[in-house]
Protein backbone atom coordinates (compact mmCIF):
# COMPACT_ATOMS: atom_id res chain seq x y z
CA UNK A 1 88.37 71.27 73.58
CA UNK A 2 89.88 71.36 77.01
CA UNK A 3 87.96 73.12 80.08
CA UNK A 4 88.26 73.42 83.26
CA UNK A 5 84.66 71.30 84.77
CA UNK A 6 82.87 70.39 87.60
CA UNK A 7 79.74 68.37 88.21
CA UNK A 8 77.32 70.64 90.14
CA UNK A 9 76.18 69.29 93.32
CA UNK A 10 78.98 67.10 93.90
CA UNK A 11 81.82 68.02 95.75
CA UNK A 12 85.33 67.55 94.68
CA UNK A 13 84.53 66.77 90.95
CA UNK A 14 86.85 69.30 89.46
CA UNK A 15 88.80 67.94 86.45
CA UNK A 16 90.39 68.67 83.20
CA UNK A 17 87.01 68.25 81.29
CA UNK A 18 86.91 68.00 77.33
CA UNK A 19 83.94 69.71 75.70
CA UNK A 20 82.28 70.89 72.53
CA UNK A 21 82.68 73.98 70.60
CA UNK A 22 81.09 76.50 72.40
CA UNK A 23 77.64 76.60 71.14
CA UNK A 24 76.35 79.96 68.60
CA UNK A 25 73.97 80.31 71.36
CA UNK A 26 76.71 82.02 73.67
CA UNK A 27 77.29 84.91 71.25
CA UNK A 28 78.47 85.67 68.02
CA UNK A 29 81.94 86.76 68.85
CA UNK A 30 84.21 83.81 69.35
CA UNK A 31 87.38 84.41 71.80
CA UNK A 32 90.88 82.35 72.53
CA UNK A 33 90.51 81.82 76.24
CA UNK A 34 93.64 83.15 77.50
CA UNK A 35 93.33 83.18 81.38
CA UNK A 36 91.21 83.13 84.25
CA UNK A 37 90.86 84.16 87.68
CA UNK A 38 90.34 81.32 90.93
CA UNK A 39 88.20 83.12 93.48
CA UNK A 40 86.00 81.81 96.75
CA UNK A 41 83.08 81.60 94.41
CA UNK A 42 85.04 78.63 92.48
CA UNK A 43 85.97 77.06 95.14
CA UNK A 44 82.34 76.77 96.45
CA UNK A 45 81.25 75.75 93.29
CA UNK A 46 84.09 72.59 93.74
CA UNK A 47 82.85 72.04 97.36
CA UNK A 48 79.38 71.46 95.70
CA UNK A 49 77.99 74.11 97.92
CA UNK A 50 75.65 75.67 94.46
CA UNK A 51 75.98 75.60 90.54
CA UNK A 52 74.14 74.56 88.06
CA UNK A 53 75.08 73.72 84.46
CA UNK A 54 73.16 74.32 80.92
CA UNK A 55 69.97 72.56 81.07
CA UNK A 56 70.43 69.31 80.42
CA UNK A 57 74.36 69.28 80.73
CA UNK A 58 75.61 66.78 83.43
CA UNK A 59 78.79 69.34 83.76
CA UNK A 60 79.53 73.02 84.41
CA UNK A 61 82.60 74.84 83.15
CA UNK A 62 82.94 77.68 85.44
CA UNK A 63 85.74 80.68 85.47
CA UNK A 64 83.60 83.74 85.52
CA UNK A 65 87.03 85.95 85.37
CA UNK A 66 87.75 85.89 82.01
CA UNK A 67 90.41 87.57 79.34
CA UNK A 68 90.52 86.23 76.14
CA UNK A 69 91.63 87.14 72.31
CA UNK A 70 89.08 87.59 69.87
CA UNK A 71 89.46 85.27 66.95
CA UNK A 72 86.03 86.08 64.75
CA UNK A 73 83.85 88.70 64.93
CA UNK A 74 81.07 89.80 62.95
CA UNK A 75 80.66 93.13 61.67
CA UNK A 76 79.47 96.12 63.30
CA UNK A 77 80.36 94.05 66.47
CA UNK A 78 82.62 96.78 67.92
CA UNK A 79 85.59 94.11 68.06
CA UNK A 80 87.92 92.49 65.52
CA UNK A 81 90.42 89.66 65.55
CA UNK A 82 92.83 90.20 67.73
CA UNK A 83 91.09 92.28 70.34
CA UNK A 84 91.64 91.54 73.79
CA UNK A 85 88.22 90.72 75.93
CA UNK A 86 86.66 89.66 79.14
CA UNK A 87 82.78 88.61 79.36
CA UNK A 88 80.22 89.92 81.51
CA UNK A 89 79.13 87.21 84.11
CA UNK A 90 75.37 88.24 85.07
CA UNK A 91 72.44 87.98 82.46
CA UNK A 92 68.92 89.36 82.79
CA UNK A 93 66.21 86.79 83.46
CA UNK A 94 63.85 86.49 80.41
CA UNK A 95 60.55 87.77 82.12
CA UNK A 96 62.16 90.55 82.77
CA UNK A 97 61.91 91.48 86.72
CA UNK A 98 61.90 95.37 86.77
CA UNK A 99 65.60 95.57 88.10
CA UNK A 100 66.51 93.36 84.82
CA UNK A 101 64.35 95.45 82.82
CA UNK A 102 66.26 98.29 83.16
CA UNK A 103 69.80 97.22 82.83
CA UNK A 104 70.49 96.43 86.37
CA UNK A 105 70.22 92.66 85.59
CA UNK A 106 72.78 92.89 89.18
CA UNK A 107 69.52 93.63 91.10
CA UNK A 108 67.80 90.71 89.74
CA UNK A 109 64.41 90.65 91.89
CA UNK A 110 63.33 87.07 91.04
CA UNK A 111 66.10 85.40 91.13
CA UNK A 112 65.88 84.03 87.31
CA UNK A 113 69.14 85.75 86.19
CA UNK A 114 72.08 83.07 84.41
CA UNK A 115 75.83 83.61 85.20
CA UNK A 116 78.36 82.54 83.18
CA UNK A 117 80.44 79.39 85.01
CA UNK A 118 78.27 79.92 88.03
CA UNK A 119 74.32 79.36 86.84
CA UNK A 120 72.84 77.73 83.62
CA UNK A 121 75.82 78.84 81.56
CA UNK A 122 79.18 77.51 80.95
CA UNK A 123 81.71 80.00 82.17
CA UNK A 124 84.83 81.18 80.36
CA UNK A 125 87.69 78.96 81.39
CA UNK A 126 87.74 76.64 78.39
CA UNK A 127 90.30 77.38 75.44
CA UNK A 128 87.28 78.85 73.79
CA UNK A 129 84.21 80.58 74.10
CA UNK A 130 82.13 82.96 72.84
CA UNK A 131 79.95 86.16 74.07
CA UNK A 132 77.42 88.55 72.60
CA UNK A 133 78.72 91.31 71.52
CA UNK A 134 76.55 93.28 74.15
CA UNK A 135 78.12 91.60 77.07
CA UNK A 136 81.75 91.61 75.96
CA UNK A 137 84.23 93.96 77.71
CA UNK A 138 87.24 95.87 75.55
CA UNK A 139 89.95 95.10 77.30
CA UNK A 140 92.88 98.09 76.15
CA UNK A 141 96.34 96.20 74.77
CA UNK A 142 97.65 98.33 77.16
CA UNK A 143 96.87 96.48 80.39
CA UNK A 144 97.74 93.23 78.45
CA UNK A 145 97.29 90.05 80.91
CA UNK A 146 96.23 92.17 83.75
CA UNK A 147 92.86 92.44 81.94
CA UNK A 148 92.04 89.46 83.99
CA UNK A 149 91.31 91.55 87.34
CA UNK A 150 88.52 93.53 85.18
CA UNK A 151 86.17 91.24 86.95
CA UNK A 152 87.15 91.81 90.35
CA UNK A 153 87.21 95.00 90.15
CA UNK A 154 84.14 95.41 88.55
CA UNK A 155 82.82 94.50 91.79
CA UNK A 156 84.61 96.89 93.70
CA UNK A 157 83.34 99.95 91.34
CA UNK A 158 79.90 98.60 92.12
CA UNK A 159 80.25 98.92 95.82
CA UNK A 160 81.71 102.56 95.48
CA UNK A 161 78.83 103.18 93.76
CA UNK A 162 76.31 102.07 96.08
CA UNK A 163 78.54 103.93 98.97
CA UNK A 164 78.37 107.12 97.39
CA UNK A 165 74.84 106.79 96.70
CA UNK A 166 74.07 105.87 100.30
CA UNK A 167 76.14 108.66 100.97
CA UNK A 168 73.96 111.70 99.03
CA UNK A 169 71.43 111.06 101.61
CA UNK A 170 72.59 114.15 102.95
CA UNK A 171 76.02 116.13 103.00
CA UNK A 172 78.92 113.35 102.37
CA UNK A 173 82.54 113.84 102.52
CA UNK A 174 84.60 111.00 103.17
CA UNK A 175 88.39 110.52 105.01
CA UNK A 176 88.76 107.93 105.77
CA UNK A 177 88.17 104.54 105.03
CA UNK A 178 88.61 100.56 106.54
CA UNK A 179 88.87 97.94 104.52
CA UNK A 180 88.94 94.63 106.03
CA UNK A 181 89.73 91.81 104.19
CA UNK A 182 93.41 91.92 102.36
CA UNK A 183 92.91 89.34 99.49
CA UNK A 184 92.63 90.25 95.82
CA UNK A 185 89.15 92.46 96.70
CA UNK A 186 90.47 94.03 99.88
CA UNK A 187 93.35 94.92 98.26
CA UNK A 188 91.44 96.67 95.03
CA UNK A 189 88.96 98.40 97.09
CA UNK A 190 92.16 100.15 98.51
CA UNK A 191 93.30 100.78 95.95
CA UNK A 192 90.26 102.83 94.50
CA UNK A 193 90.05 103.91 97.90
CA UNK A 194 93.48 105.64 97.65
CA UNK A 195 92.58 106.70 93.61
CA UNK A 196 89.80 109.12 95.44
CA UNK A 197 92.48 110.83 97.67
CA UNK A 198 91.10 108.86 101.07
CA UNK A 199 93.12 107.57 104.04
CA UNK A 200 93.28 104.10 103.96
CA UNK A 201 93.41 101.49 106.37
CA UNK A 202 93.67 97.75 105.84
CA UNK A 203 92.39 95.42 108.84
CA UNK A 204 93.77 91.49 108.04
CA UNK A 205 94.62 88.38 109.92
CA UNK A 206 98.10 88.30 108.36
CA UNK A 207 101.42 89.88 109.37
CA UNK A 208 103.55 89.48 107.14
CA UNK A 209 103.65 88.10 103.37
CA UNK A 210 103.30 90.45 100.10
CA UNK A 211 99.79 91.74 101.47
CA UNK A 212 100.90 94.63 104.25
CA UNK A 213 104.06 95.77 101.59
CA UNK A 214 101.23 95.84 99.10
CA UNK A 215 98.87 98.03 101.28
CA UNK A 216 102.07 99.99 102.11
CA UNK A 217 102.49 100.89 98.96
CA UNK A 218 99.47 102.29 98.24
CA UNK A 219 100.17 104.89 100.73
CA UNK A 220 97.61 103.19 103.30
CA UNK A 221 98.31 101.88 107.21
CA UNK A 222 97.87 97.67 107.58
CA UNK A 223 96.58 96.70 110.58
CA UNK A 224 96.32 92.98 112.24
CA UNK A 225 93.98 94.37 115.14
CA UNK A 226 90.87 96.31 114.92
CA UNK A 227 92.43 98.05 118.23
CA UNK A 228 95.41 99.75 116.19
CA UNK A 229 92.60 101.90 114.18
CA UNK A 230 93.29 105.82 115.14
CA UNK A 231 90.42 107.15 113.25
CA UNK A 232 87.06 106.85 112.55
CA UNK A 233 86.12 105.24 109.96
CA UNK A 234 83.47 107.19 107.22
CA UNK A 235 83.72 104.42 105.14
CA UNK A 236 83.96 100.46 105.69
CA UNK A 237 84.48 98.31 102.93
CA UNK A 238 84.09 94.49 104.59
CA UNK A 239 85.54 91.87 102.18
CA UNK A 240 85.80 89.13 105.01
CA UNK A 241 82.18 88.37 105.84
CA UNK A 242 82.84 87.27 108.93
CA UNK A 243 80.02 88.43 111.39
CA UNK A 244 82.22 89.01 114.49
CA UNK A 245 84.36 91.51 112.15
CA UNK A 246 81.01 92.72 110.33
CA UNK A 247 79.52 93.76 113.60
CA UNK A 248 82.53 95.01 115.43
CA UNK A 249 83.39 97.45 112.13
CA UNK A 250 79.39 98.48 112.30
CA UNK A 251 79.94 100.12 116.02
CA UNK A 252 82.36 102.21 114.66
CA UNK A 253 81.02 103.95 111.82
CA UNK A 254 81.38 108.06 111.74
CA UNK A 255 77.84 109.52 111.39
CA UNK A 256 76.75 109.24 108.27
CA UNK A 257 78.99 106.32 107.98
CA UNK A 258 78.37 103.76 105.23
CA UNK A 259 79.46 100.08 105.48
CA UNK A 260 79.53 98.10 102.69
CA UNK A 261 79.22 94.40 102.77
CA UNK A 262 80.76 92.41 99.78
CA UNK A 263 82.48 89.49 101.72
CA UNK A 264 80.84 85.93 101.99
CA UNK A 265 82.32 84.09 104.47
CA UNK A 266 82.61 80.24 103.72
CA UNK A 267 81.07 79.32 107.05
CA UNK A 268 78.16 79.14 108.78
CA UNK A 269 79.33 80.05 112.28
CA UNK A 270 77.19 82.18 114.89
CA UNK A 271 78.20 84.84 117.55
CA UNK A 272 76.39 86.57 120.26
CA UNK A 273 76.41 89.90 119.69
CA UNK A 274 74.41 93.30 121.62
CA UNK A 275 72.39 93.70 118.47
CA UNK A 276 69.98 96.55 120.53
CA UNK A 277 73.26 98.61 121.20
CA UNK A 278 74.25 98.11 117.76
CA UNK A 279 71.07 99.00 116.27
CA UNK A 280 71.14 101.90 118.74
CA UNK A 281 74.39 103.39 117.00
CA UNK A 282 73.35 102.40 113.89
CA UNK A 283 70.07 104.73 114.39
CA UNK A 284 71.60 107.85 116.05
CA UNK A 285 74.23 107.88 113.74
CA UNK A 286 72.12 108.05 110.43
CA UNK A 287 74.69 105.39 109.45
CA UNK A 288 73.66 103.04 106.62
CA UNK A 289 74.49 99.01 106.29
CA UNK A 290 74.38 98.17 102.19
CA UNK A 291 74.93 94.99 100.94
CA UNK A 292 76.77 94.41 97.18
CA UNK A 293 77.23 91.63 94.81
CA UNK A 294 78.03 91.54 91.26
CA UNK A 295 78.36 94.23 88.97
CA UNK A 296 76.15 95.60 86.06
CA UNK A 297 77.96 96.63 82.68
CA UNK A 298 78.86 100.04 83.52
CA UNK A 299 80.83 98.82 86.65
CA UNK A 300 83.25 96.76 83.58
CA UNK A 301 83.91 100.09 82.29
CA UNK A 302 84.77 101.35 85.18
CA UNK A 303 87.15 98.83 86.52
CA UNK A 304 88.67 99.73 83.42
CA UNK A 305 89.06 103.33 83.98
CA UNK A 306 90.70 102.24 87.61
CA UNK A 307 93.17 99.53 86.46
CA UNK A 308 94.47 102.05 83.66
CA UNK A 309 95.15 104.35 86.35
CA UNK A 310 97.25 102.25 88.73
CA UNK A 311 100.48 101.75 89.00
CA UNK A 312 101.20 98.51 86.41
CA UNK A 313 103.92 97.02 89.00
CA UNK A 314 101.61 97.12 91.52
CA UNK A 315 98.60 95.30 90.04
CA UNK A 316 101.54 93.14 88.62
CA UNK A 317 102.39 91.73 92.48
CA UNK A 318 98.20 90.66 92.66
CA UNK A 319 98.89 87.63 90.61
CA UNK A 320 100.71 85.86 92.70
CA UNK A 321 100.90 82.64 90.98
CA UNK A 322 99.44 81.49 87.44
CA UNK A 323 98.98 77.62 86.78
CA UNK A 324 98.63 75.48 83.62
CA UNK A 325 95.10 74.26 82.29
CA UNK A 326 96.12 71.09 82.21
CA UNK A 327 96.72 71.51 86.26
CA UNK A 328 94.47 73.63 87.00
CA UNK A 329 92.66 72.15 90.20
CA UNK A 330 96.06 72.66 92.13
CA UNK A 331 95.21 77.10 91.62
CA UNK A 332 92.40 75.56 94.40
CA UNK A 333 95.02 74.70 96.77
CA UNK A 334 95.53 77.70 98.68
CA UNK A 335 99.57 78.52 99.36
CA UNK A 336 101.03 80.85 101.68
CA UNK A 337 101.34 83.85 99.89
CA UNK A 338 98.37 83.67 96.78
CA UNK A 339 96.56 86.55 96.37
CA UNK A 340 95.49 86.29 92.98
CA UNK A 341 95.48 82.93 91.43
CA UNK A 342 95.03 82.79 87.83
CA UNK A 343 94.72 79.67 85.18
CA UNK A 344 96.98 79.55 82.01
CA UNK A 345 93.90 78.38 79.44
CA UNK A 346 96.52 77.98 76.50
CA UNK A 347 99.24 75.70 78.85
């Protein structure tokens, strides 16, 4: 069975791999791989930054954005043949830490969790794979292929969630809100951004391209320069992670401002920055700093719920290019224009 594999540890090992059946152990609902999404975590995880494969296994197959086509499951499942699917990527640890122990396997306190095609657990861009029933998404026939970005924004409903419950720390009603960061999470945190009624602005290095028609679109104002924002932000999503743009956002925050931070940047560069003044803001302004990775079931469902809701040609201009399996280390190659980048697992 093809897959798309890497060796962990070792940089630049990504390859058309040929595996095994995926293992009972994975689930009892076997699925058709059908595509999956390239983000920054895969390309870390080819860079040989982190990852780890099964115990044992001298490979990792990783694609953690999954949609595939069920092709057996058993009964009283919740899926047949023929459904369309996309796997949950987090799993508790087995202790359980407390987090884990109550569903939020996201808030993992010790660190023990498995992730599928990131940690301890193949991932699901191979032509096959299975999932337990439990942590298998329905994906409606309705959004079709575009059940691919259930992942992504899966994360994005998670970090709403945390900024409206920073937010209930007292009375919260929110405007308007910056996202910075115009790639395929910028762009969806807009979007939800817009579902809730909010004006939007969009702060990104690029001028022109599909990314400030897509913004446009959606109703919100792109900006290339901080300086061009005319409000006040109540609301900062930061998708960059970038600590020059991190701390510049954080000096602007309304009162009772919330920024979330769901961006990782690549590098490990350093800036001098008036961290007392900041912190002074920060304080007088009851304004809150959360940070926001993953997403717990209930965040699937709720991506969901958001994608149904957009506009389909809209979410259609995300995937901006889709390569074959069998080439699938070129979707690492970054070209002008990608947004979303996703890998044909049956070409």
């Amino acid at each position: 069975m093809r897959a798309m594999t890497v060796t962990p540890g070792k940089a630049d090992s990504a390859k058309l791999g040929e595996v095994g059946d995926p293992p009972g152990s994975d689930g009892s609902v076997l699925v058709e791989g059908l595509l999956t999404g390239i983000c920054g975590t895969d390309i870390e995880l080819v860079s040989g930054a982190f990852g780890s494969g099964r115990p044992g296994a001298d490979h990792l197959v990783i694609g953690h954005e999954s949609l595939g086509r069920v092709l057996e499951a058993p009964a009283g499942s919740g899926f047949a043949t023929g459904d369309l699917v996309a796997g949950v990527v987090r799993r508790p640890d087995p202790e359980p830490c407390p987090a884990c122990a109550r569903g939020e396997w996201d808030f993992c306190r010790n660190g023990l969790y498995t992730e599928r095609g990131i940690k301890e657990m193949d991932g699901y861009g191979a032509e096959r794979w299975r999932v337990d029933p439990f942590f298998a998404v329905p994906i409606p026939a309705e959004l079709g292929h575009l059940g691919v970005l259930v992942e992504p924004a899966s994360v994005i409903t998670k970090a709403w969630e945390q900024v409206d419950l920073a937010g209930r720390r007292s009375w919260f009603g929110p405007q308007h809100v910056l996202v910075t960061g115009a790639g395929p999470i910028g762009l969806l945190s807009a979007l939800i951004a817009t579902q809730r009624g909010y004006d939007v602005h969009v702060l990104d290095r690029m001028s022109d391209g599909p990314k400030p028609e897509l913004v446009r679109a959606l109703g919100g104002t792109y900006l290339t320069d901080l300086a061009e924002l005319s409000v006040v932000p109540d609301v900062v999503i930061e998708a960059t992670g970038v600590g020059q743009v991190v701390f510049d956002c954080a000096k602007l925050l309304a009162p009772a401002g919330v920024m979330c931070l769901i961006g990782i940047s690549p590098g490990l560069a350093s800036i001098d920055v008036q961290l007392d003044a900041l912190i002074r803001q920060l304080v007088v302004r009851n304004a809150a700093l959360v940070g926001s990775v993953n997403a717990g079931k209930r965040h699937y469902a709720d991506a969901v719920d958001v994608l149904l809701a957009a506009d389909r040609s809209w979410l259609e201009r995300l995937i901006t290019r889709t390569v074959p399996l069998s080439d699938w280390p070129s979707a690492l190659v970054r070209e002008a224009d990608d947004i979303k980048v996703v890998v044909d697992l049956q070409a």
